[in-house]
C-alpha atoms as a PDB file:
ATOM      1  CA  UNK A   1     -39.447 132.063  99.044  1.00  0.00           C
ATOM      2  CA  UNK A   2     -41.288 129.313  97.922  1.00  0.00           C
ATOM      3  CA  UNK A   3     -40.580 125.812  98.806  1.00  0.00           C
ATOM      4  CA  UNK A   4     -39.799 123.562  95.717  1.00  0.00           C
ATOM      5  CA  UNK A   5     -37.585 121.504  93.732  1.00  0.00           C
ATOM      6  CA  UNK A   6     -35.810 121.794  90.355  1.00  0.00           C
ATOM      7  CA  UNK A   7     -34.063 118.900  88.716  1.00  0.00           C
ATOM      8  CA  UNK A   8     -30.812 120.539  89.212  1.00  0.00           C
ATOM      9  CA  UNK A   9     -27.275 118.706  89.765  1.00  0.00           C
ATOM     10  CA  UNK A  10     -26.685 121.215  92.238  1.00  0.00           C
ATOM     11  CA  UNK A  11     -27.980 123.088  95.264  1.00  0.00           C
ATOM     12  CA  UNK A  12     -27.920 126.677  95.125  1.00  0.00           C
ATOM     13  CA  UNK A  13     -27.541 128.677  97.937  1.00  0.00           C
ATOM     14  CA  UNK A  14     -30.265 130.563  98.966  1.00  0.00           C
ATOM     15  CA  UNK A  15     -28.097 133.074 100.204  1.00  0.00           C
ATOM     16  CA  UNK A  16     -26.265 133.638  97.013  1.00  0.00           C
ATOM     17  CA  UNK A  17     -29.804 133.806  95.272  1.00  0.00           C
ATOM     18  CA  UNK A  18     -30.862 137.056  97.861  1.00  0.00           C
ATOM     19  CA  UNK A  19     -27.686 138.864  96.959  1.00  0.00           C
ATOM     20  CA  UNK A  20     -27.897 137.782  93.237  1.00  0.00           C
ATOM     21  CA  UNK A  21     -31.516 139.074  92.929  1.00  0.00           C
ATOM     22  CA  UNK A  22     -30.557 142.466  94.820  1.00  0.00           C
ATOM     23  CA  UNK A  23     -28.875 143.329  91.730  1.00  0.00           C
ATOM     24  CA  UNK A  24     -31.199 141.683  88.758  1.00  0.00           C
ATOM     25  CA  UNK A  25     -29.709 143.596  85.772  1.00  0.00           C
ATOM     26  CA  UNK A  26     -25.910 142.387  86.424  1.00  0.00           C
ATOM     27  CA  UNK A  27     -27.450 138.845  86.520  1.00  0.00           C
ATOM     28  CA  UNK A  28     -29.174 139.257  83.005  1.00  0.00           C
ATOM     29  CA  UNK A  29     -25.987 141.171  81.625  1.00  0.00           C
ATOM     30  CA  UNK A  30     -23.900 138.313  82.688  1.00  0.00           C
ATOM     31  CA  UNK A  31     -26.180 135.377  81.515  1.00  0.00           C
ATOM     32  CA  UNK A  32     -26.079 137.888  78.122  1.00  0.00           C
ATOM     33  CA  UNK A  33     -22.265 137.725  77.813  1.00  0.00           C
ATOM     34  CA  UNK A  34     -22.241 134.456  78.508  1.00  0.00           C
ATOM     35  CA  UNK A  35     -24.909 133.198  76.045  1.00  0.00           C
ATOM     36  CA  UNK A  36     -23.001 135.612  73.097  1.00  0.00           C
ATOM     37  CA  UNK A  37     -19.640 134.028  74.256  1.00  0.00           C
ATOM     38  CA  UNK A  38     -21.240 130.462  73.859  1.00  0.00           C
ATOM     39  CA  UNK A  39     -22.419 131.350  70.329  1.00  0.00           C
ATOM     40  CA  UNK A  40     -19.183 132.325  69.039  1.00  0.00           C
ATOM     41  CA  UNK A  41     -17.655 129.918  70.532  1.00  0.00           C
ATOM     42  CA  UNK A  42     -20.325 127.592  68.409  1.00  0.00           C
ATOM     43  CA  UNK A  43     -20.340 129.759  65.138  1.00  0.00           C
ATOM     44  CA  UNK A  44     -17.164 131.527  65.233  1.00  0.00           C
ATOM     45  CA  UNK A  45     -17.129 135.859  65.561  1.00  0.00           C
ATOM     46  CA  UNK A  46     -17.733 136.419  62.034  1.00  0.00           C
ATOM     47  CA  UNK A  47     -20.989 134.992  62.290  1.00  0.00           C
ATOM     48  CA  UNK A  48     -23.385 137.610  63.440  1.00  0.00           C
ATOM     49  CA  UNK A  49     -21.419 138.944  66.848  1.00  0.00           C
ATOM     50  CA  UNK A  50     -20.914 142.518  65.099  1.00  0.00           C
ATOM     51  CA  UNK A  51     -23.145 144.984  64.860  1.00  0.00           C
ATOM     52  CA  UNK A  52     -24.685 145.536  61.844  1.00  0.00           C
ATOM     53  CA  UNK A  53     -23.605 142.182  60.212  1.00  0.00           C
ATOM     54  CA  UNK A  54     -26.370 140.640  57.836  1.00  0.00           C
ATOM     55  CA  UNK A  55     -27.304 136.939  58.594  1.00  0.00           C
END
């Protein structure tokens, strides 16, 4: 891995980030749920979380 910093408020361990990457796709699926979750939370569920709705 390379050796660098991010202005982060926390360390992450790099063991959690091996087994994390090992499975990419639940990562992105999670960060997707969460992202949708935040946006409803911000807009409310009528506002584009169904499929098909029209903006």
């Amino acid at each position: 891995m390379p050796d660098f910093t991010l202005p982060l408020h926390s360390q992450t361990l790099v063991e959690w980030a091996r087994q994390v990457l090992h499975d990419a796709i639940a990562l992105l699926m999670d960060h997707a749920f969460l992202e949708k979750k935040g946006r409803q939370q911000r807009h409310g569920p009528a506002n584009g979380s169904q499929a098909g709705s029209k903006p």
